[in-house]
PDB file of N, CA and C in Angstrom:
ATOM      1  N   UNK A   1       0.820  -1.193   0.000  1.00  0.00           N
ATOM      2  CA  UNK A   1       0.000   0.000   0.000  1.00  0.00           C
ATOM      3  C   UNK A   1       0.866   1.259   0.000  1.00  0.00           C
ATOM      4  N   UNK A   2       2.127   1.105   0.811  1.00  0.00           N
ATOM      5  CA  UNK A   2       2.670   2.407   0.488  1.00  0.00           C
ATOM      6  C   UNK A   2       3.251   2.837  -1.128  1.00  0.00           C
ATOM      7  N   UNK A   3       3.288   1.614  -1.723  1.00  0.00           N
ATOM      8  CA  UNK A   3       3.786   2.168  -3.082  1.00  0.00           C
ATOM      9  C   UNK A   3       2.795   3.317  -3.681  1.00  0.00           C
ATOM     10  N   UNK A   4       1.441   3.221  -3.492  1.00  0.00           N
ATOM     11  CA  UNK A   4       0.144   3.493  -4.104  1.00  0.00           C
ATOM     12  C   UNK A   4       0.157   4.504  -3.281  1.00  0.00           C
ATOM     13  N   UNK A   5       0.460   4.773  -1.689  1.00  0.00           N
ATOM     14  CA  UNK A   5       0.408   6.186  -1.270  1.00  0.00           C
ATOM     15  C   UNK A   5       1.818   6.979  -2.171  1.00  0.00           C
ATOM     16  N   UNK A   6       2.588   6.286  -2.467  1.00  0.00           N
ATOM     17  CA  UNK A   6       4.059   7.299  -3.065  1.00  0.00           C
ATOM     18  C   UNK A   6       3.253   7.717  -4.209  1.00  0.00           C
ATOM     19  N   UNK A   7       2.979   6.835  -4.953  1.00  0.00           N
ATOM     20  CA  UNK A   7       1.923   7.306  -6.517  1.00  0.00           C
ATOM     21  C   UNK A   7       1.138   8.196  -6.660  1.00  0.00           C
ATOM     22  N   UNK A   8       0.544   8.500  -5.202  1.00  0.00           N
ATOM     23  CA  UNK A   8      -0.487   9.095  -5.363  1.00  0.00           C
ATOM     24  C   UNK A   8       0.444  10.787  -5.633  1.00  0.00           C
ATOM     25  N   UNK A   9       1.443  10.933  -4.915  1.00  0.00           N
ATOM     26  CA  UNK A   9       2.007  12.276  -4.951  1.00  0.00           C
ATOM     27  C   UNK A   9       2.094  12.978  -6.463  1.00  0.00           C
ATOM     28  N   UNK A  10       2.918  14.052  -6.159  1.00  0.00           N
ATOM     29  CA  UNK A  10       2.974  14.852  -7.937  1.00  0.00           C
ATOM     30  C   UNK A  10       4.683  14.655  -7.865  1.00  0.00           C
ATOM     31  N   UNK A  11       5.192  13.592  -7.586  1.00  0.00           N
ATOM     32  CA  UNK A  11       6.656  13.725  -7.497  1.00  0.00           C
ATOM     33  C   UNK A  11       7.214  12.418  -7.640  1.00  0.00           C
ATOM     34  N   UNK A  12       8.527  11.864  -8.655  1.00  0.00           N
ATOM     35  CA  UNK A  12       8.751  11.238  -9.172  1.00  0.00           C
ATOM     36  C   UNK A  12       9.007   9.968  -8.139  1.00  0.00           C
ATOM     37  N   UNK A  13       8.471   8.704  -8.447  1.00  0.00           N
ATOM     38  CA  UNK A  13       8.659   7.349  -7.469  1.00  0.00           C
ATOM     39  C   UNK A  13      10.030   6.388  -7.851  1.00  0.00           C
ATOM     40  N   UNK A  14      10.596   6.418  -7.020  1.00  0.00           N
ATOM     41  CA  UNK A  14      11.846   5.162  -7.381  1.00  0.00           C
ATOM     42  C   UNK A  14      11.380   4.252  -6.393  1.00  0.00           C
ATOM     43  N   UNK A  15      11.752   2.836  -7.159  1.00  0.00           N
ATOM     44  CA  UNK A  15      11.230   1.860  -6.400  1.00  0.00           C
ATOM     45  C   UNK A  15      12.153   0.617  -6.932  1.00  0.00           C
ATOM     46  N   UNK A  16      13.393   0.088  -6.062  1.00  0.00           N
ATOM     47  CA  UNK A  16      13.957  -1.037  -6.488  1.00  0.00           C
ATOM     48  C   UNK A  16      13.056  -2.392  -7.453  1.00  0.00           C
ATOM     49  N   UNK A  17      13.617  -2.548  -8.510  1.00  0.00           N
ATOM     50  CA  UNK A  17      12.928  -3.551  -9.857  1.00  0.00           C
ATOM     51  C   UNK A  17      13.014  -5.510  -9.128  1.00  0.00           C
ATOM     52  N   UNK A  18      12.047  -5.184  -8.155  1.00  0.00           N
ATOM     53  CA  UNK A  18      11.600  -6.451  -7.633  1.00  0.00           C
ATOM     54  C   UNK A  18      10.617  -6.912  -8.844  1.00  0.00           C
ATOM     55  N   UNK A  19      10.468  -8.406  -8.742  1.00  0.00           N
ATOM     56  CA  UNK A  19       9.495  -9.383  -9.309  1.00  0.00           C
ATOM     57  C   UNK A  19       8.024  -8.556  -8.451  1.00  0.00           C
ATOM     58  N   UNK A  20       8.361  -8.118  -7.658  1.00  0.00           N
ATOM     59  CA  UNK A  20       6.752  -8.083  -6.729  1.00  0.00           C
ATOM     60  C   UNK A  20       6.190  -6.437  -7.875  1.00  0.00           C
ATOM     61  N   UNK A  21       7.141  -5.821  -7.080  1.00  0.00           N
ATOM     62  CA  UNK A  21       7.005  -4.338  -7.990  1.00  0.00           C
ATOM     63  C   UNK A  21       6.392  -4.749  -9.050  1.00  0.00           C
ATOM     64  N   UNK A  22       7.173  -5.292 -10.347  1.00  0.00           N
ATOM     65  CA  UNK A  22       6.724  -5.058 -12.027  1.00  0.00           C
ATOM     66  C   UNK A  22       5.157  -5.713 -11.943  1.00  0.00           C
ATOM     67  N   UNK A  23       4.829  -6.723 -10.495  1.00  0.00           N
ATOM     68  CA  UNK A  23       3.263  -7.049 -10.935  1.00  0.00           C
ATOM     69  C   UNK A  23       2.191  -5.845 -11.026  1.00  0.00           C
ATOM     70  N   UNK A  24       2.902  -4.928 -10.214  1.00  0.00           N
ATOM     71  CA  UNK A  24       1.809  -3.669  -9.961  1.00  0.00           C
ATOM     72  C   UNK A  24       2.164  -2.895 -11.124  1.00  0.00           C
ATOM     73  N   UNK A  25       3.532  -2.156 -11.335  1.00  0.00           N
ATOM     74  CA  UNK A  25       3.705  -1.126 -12.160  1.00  0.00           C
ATOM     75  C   UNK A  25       4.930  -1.813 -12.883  1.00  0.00           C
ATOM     76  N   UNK A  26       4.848  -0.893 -14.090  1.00  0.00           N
ATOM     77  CA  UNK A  26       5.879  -1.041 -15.559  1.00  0.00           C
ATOM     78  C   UNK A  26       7.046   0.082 -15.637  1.00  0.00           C
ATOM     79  N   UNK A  27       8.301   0.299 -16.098  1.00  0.00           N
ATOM     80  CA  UNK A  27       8.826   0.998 -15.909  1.00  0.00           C
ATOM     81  C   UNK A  27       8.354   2.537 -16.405  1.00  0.00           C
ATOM     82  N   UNK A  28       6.943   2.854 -17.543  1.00  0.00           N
ATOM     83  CA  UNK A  28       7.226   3.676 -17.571  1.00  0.00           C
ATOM     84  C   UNK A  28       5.775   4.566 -16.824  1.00  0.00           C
ATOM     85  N   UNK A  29       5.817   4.103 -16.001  1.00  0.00           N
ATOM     86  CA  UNK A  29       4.821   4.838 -14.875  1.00  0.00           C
ATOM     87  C   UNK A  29       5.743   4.805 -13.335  1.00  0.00           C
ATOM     88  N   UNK A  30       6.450   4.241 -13.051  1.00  0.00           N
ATOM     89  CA  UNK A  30       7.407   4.862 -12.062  1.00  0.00           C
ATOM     90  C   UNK A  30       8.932   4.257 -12.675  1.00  0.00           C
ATOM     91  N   UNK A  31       9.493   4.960 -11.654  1.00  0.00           N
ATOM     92  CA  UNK A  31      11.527   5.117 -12.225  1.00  0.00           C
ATOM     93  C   UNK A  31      12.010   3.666 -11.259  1.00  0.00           C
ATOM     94  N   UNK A  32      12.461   2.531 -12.105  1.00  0.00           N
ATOM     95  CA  UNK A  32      13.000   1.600 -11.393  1.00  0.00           C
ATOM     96  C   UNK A  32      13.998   1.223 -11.755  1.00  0.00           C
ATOM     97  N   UNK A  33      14.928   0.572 -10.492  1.00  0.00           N
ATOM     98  CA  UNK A  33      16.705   0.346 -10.335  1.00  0.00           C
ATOM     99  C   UNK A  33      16.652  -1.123  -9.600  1.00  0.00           C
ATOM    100  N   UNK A  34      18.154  -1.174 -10.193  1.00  0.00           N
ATOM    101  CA  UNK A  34      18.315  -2.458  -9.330  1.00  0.00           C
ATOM    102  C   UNK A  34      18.632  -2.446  -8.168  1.00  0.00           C
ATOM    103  N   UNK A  35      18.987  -3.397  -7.838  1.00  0.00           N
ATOM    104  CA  UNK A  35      19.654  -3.382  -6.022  1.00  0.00           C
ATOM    105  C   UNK A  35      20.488  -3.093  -6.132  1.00  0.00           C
ATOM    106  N   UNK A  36      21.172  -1.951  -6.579  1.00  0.00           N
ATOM    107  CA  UNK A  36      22.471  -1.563  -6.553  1.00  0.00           C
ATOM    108  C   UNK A  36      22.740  -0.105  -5.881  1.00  0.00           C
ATOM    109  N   UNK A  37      23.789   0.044  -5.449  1.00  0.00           N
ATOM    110  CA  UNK A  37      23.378   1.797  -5.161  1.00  0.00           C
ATOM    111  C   UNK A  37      24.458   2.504  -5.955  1.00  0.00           C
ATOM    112  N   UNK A  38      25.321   1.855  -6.539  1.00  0.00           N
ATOM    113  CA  UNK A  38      25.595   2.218  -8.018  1.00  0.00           C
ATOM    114  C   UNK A  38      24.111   2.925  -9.185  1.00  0.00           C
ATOM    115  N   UNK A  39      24.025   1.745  -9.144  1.00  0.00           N
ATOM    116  CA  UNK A  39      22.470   2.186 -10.276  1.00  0.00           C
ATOM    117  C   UNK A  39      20.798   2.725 -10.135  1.00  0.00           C
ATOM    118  N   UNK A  40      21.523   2.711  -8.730  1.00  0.00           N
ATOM    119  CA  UNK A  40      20.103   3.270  -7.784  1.00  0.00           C
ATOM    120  C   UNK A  40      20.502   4.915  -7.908  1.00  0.00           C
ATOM    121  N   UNK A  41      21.767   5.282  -7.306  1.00  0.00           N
ATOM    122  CA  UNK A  41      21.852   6.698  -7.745  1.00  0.00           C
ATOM    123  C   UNK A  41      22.307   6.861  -9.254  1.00  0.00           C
ATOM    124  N   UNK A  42      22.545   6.404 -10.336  1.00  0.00           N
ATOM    125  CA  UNK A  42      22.246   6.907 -11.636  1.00  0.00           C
ATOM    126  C   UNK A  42      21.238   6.883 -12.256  1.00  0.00           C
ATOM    127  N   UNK A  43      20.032   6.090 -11.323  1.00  0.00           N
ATOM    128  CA  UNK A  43      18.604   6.516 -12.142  1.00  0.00           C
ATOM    129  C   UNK A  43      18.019   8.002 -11.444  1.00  0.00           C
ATOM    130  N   UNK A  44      18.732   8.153  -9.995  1.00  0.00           N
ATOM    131  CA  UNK A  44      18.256   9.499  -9.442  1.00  0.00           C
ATOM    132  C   UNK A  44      18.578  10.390 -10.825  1.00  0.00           C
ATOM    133  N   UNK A  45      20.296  10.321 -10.567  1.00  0.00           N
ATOM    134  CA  UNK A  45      20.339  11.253 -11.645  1.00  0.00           C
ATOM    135  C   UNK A  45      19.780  11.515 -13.100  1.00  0.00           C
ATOM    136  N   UNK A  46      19.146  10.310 -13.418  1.00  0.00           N
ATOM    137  CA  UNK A  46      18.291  10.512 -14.635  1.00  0.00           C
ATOM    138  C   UNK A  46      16.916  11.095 -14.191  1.00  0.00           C
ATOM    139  N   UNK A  47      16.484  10.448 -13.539  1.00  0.00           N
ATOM    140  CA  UNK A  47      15.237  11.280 -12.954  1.00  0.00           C
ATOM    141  C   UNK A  47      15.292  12.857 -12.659  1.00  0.00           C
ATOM    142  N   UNK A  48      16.308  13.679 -12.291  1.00  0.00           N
ATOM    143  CA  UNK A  48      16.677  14.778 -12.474  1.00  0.00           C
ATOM    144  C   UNK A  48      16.012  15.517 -13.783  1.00  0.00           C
ATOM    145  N   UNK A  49      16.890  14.829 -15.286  1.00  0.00           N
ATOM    146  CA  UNK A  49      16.649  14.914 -16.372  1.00  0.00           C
ATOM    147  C   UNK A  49      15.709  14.756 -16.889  1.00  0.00           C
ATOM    148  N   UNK A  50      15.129  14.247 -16.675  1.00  0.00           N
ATOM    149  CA  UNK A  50      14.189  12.867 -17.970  1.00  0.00           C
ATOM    150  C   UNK A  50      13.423  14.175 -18.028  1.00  0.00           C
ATOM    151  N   UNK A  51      12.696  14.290 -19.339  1.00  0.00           N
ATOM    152  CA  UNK A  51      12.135  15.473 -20.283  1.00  0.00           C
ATOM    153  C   UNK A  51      10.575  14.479 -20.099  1.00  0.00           C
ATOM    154  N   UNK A  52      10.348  13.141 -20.005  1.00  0.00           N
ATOM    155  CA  UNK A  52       9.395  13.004 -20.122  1.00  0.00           C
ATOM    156  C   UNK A  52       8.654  12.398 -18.185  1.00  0.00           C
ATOM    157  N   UNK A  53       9.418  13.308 -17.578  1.00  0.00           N
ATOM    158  CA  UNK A  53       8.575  13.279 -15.533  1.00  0.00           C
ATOM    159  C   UNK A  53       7.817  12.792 -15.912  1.00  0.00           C
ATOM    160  N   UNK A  54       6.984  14.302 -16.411  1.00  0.00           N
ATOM    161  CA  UNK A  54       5.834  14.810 -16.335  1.00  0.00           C
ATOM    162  C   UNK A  54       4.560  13.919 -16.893  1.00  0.00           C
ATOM    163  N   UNK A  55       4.802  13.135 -17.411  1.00  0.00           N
ATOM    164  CA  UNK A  55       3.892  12.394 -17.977  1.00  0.00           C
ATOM    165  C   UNK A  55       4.108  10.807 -17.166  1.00  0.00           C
ATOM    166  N   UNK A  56       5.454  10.690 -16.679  1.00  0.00           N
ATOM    167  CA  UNK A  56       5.580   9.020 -16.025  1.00  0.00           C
ATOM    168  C   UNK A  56       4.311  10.007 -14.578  1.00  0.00           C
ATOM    169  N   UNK A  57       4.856  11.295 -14.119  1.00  0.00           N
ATOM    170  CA  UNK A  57       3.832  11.266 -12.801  1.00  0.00           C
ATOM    171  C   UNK A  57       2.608  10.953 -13.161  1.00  0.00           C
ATOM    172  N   UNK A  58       1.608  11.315 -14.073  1.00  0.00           N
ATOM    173  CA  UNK A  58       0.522  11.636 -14.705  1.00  0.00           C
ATOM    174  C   UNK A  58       0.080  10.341 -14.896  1.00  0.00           C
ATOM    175  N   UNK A  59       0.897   9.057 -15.206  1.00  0.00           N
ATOM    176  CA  UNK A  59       0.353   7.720 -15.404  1.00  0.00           C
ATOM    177  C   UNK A  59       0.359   7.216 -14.357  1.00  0.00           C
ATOM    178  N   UNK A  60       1.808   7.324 -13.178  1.00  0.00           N
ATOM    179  CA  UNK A  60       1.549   6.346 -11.754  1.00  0.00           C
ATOM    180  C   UNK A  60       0.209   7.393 -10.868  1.00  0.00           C
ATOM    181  N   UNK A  61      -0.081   8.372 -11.438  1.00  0.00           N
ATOM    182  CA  UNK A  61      -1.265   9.370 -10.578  1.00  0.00           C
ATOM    183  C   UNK A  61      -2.550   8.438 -10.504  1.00  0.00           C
ATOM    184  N   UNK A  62      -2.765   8.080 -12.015  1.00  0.00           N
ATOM    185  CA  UNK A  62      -3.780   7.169 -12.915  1.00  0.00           C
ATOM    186  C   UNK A  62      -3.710   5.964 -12.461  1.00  0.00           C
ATOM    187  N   UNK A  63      -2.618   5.192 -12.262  1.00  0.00           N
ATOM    188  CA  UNK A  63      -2.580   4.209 -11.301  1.00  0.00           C
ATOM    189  C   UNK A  63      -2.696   3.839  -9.868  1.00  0.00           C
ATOM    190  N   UNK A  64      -2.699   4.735  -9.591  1.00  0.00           N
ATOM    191  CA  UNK A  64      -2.890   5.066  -7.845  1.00  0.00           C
ATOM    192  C   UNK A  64      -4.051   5.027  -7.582  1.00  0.00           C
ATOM    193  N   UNK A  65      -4.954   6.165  -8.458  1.00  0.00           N
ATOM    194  CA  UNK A  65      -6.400   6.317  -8.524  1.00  0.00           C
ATOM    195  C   UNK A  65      -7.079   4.820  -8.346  1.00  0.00           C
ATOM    196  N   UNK A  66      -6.448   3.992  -9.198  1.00  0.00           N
ATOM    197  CA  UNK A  66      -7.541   2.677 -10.180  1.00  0.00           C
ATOM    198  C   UNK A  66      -7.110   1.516  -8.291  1.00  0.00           C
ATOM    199  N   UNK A  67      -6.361   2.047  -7.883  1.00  0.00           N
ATOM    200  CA  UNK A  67      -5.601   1.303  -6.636  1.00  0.00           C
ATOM    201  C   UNK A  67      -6.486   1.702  -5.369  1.00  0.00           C
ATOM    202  N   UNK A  68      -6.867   3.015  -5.072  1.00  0.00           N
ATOM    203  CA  UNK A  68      -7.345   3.747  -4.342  1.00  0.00           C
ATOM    204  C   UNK A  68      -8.146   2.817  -3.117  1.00  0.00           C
ATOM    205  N   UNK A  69      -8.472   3.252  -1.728  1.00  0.00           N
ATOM    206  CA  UNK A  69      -9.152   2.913  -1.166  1.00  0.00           C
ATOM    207  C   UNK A  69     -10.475   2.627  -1.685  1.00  0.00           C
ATOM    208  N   UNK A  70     -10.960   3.498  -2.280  1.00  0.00           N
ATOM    209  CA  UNK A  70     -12.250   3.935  -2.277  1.00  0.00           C
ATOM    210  C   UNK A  70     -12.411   2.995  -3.915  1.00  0.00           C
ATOM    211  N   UNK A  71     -11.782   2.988  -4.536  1.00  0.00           N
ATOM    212  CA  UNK A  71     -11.926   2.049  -5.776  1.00  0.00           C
ATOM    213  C   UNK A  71     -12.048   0.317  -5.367  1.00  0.00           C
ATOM    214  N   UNK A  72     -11.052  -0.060  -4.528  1.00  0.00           N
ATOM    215  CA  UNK A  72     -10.508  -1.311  -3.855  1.00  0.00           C
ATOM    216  C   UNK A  72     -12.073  -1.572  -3.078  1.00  0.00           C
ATOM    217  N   UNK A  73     -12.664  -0.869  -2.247  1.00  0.00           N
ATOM    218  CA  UNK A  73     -13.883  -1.151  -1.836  1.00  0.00           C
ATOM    219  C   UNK A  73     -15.011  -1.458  -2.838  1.00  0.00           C
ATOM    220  N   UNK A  74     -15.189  -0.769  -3.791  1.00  0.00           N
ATOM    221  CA  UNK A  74     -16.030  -0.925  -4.750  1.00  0.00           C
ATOM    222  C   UNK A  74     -15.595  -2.051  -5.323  1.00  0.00           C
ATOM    223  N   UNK A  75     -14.672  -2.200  -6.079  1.00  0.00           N
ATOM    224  CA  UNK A  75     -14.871  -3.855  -6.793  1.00  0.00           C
ATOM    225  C   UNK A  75     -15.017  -5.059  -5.629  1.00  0.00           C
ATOM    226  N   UNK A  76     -14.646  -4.568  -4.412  1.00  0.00           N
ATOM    227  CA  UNK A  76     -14.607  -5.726  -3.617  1.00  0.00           C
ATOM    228  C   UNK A  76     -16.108  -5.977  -3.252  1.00  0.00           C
ATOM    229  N   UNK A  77     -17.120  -4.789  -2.969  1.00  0.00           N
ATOM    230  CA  UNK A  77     -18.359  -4.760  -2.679  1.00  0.00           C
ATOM    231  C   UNK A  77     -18.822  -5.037  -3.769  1.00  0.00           C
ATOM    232  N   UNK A  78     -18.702  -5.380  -5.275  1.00  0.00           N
ATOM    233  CA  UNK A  78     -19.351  -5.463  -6.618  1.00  0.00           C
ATOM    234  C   UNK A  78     -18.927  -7.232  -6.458  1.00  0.00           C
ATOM    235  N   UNK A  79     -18.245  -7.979  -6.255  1.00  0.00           N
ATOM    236  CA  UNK A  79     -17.369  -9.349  -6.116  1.00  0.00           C
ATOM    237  C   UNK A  79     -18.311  -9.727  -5.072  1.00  0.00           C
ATOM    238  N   UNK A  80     -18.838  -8.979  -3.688  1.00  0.00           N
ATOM    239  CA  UNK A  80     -19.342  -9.738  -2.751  1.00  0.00           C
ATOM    240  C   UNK A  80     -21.012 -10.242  -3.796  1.00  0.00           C
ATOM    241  N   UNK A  81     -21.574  -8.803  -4.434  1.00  0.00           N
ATOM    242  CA  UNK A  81     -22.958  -8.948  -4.209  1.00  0.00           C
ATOM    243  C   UNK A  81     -23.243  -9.906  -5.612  1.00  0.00           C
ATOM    244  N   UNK A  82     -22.268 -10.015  -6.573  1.00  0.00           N
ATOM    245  CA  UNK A  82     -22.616 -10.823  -7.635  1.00  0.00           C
ATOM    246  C   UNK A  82     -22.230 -12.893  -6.822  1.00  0.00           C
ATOM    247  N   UNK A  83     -22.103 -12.509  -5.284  1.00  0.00           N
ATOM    248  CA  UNK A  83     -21.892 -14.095  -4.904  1.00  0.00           C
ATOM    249  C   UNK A  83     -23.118 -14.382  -4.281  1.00  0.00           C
ATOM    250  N   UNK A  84     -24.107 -13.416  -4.618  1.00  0.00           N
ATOM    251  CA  UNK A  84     -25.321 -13.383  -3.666  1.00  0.00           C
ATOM    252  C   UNK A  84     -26.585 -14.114  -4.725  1.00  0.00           C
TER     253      UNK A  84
END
């Protein structure tokens, strides 16, 4: 859940490139590195750069949303009443 609270912000997410991570998100909706801190700080420093932020924030925003409390209740309450 905290990934989805980081998403929700207007500010760029790094998140080490676990198997668990890529089930939720793809690289180009948040900034991911390996376990390295070699390559963990040269994606900072790309993240600095990157010309296209503004649009990776704008998709993990969109993903956060579809994640949301208030979304997560609804399909879960739509799943209970179609068992009825």
């Amino acid at each position: 859940m905290k990934l989805f609270e980081y998403m929700a912000t207007g500010i760029p997410v790094l998140a080490v490139n676990y198997p668990s991570i890529n089930l939720i998100v793809k690289n180009d909706e948040i900034y991911l590195a390996d376990n390295d801190p070699i390559q963990f700080a040269r994606t900072i420093e790309k993240i600095v750069t990157d010309k296209n932020q503004k649009k990776k924030i704008t998709k993990m925003n969109k993903l956060a949303k579809k994640f949301s409390y208030k979304n997560r209740s609804k399909n879960f309450d739509n799943f209970l009443k179609k068992l009825n």
